[in-house]
C-alpha atoms as a PDB file:
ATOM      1  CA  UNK A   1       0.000   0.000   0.000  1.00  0.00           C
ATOM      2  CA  UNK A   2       1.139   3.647  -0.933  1.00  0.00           C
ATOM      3  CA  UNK A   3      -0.594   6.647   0.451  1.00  0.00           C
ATOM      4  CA  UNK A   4      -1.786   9.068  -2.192  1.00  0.00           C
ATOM      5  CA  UNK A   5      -2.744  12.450  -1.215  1.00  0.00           C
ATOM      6  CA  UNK A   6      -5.590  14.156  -3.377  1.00  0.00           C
ATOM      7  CA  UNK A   7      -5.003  16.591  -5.591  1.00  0.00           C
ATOM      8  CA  UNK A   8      -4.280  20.303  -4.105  1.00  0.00           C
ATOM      9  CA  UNK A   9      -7.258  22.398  -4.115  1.00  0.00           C
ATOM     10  CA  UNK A  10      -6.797  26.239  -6.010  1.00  0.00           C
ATOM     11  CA  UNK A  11      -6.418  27.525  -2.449  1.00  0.00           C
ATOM     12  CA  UNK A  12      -3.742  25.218  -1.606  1.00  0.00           C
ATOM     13  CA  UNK A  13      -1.382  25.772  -4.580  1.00  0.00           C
ATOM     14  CA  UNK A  14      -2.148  29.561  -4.858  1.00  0.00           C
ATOM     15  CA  UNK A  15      -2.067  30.390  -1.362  1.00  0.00           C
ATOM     16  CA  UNK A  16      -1.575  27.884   1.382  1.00  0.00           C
ATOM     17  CA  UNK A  17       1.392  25.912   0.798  1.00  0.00           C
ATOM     18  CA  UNK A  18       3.032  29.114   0.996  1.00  0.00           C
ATOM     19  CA  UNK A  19       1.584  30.010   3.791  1.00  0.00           C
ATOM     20  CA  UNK A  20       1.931  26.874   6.003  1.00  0.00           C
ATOM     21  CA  UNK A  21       5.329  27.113   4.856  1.00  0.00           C
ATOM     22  CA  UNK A  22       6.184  30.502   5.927  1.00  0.00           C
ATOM     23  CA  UNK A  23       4.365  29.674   9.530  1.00  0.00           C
ATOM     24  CA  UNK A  24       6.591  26.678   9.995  1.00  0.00           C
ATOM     25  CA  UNK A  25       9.843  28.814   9.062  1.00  0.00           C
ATOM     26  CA  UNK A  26       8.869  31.462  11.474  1.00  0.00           C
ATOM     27  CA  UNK A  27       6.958  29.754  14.228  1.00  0.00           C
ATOM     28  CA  UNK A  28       8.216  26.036  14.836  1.00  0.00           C
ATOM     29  CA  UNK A  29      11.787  25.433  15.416  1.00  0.00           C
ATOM     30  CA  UNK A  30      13.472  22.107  14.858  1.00  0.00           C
ATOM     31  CA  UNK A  31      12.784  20.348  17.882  1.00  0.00           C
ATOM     32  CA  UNK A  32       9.193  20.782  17.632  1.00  0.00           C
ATOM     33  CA  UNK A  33       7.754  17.042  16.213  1.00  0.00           C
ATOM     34  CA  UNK A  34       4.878  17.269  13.273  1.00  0.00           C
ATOM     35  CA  UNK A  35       2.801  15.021  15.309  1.00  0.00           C
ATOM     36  CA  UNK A  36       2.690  17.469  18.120  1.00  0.00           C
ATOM     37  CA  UNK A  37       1.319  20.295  15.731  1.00  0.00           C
ATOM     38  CA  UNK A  38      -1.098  17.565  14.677  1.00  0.00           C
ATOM     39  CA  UNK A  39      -2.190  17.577  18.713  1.00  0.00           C
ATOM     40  CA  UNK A  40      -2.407  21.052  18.799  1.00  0.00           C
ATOM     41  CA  UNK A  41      -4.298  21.603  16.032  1.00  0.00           C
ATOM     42  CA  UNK A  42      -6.744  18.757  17.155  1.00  0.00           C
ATOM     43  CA  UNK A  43      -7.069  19.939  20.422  1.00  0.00           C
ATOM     44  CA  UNK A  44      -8.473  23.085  18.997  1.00  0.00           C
ATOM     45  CA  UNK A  45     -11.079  21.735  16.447  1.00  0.00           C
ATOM     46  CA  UNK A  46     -12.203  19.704  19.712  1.00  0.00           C
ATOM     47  CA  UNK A  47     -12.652  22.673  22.050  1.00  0.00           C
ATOM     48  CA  UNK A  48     -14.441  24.367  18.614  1.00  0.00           C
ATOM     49  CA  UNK A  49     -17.149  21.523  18.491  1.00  0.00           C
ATOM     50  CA  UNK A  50     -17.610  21.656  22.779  1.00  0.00           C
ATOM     51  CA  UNK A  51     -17.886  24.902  22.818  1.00  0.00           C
ATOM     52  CA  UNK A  52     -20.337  24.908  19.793  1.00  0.00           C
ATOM     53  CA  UNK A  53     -22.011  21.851  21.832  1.00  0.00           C
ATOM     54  CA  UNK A  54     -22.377  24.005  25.211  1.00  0.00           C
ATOM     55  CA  UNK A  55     -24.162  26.861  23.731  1.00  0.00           C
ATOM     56  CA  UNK A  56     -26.293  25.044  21.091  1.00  0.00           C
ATOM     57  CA  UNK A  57     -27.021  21.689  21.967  1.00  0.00           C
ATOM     58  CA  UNK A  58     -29.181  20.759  19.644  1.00  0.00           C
ATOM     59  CA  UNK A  59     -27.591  22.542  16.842  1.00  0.00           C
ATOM     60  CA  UNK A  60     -30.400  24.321  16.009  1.00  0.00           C
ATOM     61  CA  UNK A  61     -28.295  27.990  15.238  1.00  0.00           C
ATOM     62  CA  UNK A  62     -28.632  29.592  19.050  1.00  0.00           C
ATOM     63  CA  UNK A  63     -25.140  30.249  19.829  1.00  0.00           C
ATOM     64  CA  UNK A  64     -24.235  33.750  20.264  1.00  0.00           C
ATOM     65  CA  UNK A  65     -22.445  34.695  17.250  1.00  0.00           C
ATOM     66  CA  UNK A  66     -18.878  35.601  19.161  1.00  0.00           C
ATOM     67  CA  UNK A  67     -19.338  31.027  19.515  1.00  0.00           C
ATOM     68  CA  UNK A  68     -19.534  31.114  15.657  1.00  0.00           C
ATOM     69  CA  UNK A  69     -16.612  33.364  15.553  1.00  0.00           C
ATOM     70  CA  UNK A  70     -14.828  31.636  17.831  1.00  0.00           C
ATOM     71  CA  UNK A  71     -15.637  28.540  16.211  1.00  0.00           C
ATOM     72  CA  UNK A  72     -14.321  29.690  12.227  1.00  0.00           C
ATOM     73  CA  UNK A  73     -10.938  31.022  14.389  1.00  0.00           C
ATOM     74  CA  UNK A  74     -10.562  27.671  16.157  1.00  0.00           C
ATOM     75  CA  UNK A  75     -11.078  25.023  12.863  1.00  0.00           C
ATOM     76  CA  UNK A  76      -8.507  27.712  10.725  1.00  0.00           C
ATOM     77  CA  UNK A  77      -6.436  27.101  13.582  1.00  0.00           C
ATOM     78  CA  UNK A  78      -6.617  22.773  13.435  1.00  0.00           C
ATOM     79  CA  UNK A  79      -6.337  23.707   9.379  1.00  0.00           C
ATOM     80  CA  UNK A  80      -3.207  25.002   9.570  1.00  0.00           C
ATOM     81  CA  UNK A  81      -1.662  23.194  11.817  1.00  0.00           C
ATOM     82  CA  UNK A  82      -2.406  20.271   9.527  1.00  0.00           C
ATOM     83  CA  UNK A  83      -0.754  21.599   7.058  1.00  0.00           C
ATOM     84  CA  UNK A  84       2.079  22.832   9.137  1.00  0.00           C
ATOM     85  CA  UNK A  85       2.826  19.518  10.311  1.00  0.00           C
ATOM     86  CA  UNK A  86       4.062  18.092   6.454  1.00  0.00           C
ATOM     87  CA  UNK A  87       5.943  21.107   6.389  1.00  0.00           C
ATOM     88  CA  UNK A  88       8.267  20.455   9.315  1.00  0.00           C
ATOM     89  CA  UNK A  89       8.541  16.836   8.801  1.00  0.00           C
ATOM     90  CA  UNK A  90       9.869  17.458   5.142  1.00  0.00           C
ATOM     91  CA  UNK A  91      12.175  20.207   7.361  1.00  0.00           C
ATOM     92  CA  UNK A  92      13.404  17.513   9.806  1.00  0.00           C
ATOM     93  CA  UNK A  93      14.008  14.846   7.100  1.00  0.00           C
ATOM     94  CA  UNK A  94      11.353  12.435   8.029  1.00  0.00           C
ATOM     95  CA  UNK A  95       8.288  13.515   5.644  1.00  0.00           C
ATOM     96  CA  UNK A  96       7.495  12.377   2.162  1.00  0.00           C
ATOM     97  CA  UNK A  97       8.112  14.611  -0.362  1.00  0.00           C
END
């Protein structure tokens, strides 16, 4: 078996890569392993959906809109991070290309 990533989106080859890239230059030095900004990133998308969970149970739209907000912040967050993570693995030598 051979893992296959999809094809990149238009967001992802005119924007993101470089993005992700520059954020992993500037923010994550060496030492720092891609599975821990995998954990991070996580960790955020799960506080997104309790927090969504705590103010509208039932999903039916109730949440103050700052919990929306909040919400948009928290899954860009656990985005990039995921794409962070290839970044400094290729850095440290132990990603695929």
């Amino acid at each position: 078996y051979v893992y296959t990533s999809p094809r990149d989106t238009v967001l992802e080859a005119l924007f993101l890569h470089r993005f992700w890239a520059f954020l992993t230059r500037a923010c994550c030095p060496l030492w720092i392993a891609p599975n821990l900004l995998t954990a991070v990133g996580l960790a955020h998308a799960f506080v997104a959906y309790a927090l969504l969970l705590a103010y509208s149970p039932a999903l039916e739209g109730s949440a103050p809109a700052w919990v929306y907000v909040t919400c948009a912040a928290m899954l860009f967050v656990y985005q990039t991070m995921d794409g962070m993570d290839g970044k400094q693995a290729r850095r440290m030598g132990g990603g695929t290309p």
